[in-house]
Structures are given as structure tokens and as C-alpha cells.
Protein backbone atom coordinates (compact mmCIF):
# COMPACT_ATOMS: atom_id res chain seq x y z
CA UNK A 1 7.76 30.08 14.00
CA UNK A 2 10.75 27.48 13.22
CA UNK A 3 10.30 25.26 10.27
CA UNK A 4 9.60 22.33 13.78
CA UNK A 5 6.60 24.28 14.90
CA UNK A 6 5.13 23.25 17.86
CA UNK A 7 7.85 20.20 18.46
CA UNK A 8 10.90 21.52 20.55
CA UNK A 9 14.25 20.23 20.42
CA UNK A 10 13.68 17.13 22.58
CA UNK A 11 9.93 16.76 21.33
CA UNK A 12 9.47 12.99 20.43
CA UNK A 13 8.22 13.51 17.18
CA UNK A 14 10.64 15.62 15.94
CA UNK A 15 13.21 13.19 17.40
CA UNK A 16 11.26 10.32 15.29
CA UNK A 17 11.34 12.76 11.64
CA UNK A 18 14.99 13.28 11.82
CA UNK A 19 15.84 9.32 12.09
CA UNK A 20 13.42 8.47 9.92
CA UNK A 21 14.78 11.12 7.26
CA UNK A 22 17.90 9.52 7.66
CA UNK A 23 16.63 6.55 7.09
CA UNK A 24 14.68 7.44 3.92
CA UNK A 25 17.33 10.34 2.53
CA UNK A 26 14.90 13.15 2.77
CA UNK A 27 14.18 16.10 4.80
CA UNK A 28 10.87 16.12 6.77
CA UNK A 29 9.27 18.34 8.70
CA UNK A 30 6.09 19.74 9.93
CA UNK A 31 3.92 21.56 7.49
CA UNK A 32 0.19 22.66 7.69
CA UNK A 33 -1.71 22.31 4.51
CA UNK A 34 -5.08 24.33 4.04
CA UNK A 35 -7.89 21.42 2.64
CA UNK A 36 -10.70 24.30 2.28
CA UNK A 37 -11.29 27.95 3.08
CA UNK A 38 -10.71 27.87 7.15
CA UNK A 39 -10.18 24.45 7.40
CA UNK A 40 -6.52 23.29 7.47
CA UNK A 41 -4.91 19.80 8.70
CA UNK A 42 -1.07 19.56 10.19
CA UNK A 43 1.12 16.69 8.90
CA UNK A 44 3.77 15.88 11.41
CA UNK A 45 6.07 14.88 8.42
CA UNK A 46 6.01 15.97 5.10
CA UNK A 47 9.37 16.07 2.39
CA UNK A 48 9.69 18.96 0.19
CA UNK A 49 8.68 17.73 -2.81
CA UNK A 50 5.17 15.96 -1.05
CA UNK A 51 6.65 12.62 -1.70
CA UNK A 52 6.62 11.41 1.45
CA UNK A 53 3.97 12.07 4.23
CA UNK A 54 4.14 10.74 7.95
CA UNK A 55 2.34 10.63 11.19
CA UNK A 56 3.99 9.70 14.58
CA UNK A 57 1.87 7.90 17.07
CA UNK A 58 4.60 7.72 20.32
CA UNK A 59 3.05 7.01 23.02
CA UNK A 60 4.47 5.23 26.10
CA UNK A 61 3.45 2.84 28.64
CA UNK A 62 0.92 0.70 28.54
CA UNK A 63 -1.22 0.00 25.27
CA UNK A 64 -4.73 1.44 25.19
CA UNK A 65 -7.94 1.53 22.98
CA UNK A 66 -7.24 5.33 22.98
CA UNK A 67 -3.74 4.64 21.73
CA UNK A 68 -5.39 2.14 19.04
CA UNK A 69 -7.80 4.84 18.00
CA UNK A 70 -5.08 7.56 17.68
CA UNK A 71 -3.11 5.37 15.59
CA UNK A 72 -5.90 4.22 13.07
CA UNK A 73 -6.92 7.74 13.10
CA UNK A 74 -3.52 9.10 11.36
CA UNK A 75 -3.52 6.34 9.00
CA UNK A 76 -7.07 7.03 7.44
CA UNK A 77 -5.67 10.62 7.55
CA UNK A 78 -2.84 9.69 5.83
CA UNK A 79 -4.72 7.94 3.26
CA UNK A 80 -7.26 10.84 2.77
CA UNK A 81 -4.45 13.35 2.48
CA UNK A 82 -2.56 11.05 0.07
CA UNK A 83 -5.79 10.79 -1.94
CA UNK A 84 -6.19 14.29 -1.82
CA UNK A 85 -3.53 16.72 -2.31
CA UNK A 86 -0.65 14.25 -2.70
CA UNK A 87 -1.29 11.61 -5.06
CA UNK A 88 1.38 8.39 -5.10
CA UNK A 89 2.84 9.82 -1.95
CA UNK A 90 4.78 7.34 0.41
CA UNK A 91 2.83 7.43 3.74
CA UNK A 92 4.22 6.38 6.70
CA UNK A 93 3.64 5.69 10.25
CA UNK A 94 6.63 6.14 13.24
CA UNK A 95 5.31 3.92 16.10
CA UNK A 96 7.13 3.66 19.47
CA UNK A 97 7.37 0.04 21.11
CA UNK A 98 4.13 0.72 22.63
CA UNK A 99 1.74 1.70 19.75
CA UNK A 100 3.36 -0.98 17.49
CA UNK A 101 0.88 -3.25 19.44
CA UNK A 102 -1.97 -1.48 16.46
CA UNK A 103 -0.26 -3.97 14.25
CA UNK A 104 0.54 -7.06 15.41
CA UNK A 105 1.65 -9.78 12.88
CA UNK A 106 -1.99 -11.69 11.51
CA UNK A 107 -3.78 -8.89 13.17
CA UNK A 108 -6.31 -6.96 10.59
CA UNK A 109 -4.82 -3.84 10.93
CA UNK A 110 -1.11 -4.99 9.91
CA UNK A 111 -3.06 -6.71 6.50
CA UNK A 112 -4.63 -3.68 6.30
CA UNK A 113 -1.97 -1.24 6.53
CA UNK A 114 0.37 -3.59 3.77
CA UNK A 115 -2.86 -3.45 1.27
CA UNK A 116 -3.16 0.97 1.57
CA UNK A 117 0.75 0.88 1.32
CA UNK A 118 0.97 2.31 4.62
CA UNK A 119 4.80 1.93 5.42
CA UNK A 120 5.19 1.06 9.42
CA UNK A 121 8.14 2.04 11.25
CA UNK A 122 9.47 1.37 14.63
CA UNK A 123 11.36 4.15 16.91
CA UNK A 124 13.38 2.61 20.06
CA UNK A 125 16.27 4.18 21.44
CA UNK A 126 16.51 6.71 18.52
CA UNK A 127 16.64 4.11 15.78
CA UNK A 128 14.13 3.40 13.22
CA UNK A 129 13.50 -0.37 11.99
CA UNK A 130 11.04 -1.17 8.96
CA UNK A 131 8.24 -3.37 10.11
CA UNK A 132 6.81 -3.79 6.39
């Protein structure tokens, strides 16, 4: 299997980890990490040195609880993993103009996201902007 995985060459996500490793200077790329005997965990971004670790919650049209879920899903995962195999890690979420309604300035989620040191990123038209 190619060091993308399951994300072809016109797969969203791995559209979203080459800007963003533009952005940031650093390579990232799938990688499946093994937590316990059996049980492993895939990281849909991950430098080589496990300094960086990202999610990418794309979705498009319009905004749903499900969408909401998914995307406060990855970042407790991110946190967990952070806390757990890759201590003082950047972690980092790639949200599309859709899913960026999770954190919406004054909402909970954006305070909550700053205080974990989640770092938020938006991807439109192949470009990635900072949010925090």
C-alpha cells in the first residue's frame, strides 16, 4: 500500500495534508499506530518525527449534528493520542467551510479547542487559513 493509504490522488483529505504541510513545512501523511495488542487507531496526518498530528473533518453541504459529532470526535482523539503516544505534539484540525460551523467565534467549542491547543484550520479552494 502507498505511504496515502486508503486516500487516492483526488481524495479530499489527502488534498487537505499536502496544503497544510506546506503550510506548516512538514511532511504528513497517513499512518496507523497500534494502541494495544489488536487494537490500532489511523491518524489521517501524522509528520515523521510525531510532532505534528491531524484529523480532517471535510464534509460538504449543509451542517449537521452528525457533522458536529464527527468533528468533536477527532479532536478528543487527537487529544487522547497526543496524551498517549505523542506527548507535546501539535494537533490539528483541517475543516472545510462547512464543518468550520463546530467552531464558531464565542461558541464553547472554539474556547474549548484554544484551551487543549487544538490548532483549527480552514481548507477552501485548496488553501489553508489559520482560524486560531
Amino acid at each position: 500500500m502507498s505511504e496515502w493509504g486508503r486516500y487516492g490522488a483526488d481524495a479530499p483529505e489527502r488534498l487537505a495534508l499536502v496544503a497544510l504541510s506546506a503550510h506548516l513545512g512538514v511532511e504528513l501523511r497517513p499512518r496507523s499506530l497500534e494502541i494495544e495488542r489488536g487494537t490500532n487507531v489511523e491518524i489521517e496526518g501524522v509528520d515523521p518525527a510525531g510532532r505534528y498530528l491531524v484529523q480532517c473533518v471535510l464534509n460538504q453541504g449543509a451542517y449537521t449534528s452528525q457533522q458536529r459529532n464527527k468533528t468533536l470526535a477527532d479532536l478528543f482523539k487527537l487529544q487522547w493520542l497526543r496524551d498517549r503516544a505523542f506527548p507535546g505534539a501539535v494537533i490539528g484540525l483541517v475543516l472545510s467551510p462547512t464543518t468550520v460551523e463546530a467552531f464558531k467565534p464565542r461558541s464553547w467549542t472554539s474556547i474549548a479547542a484554544r484551551e487543549l491547543g487544538v490548532r483549527l484550520f480552514l481548507l477552501e479552494s485548496g488553501s489553508i487559513t489559520p482560524l486560531n
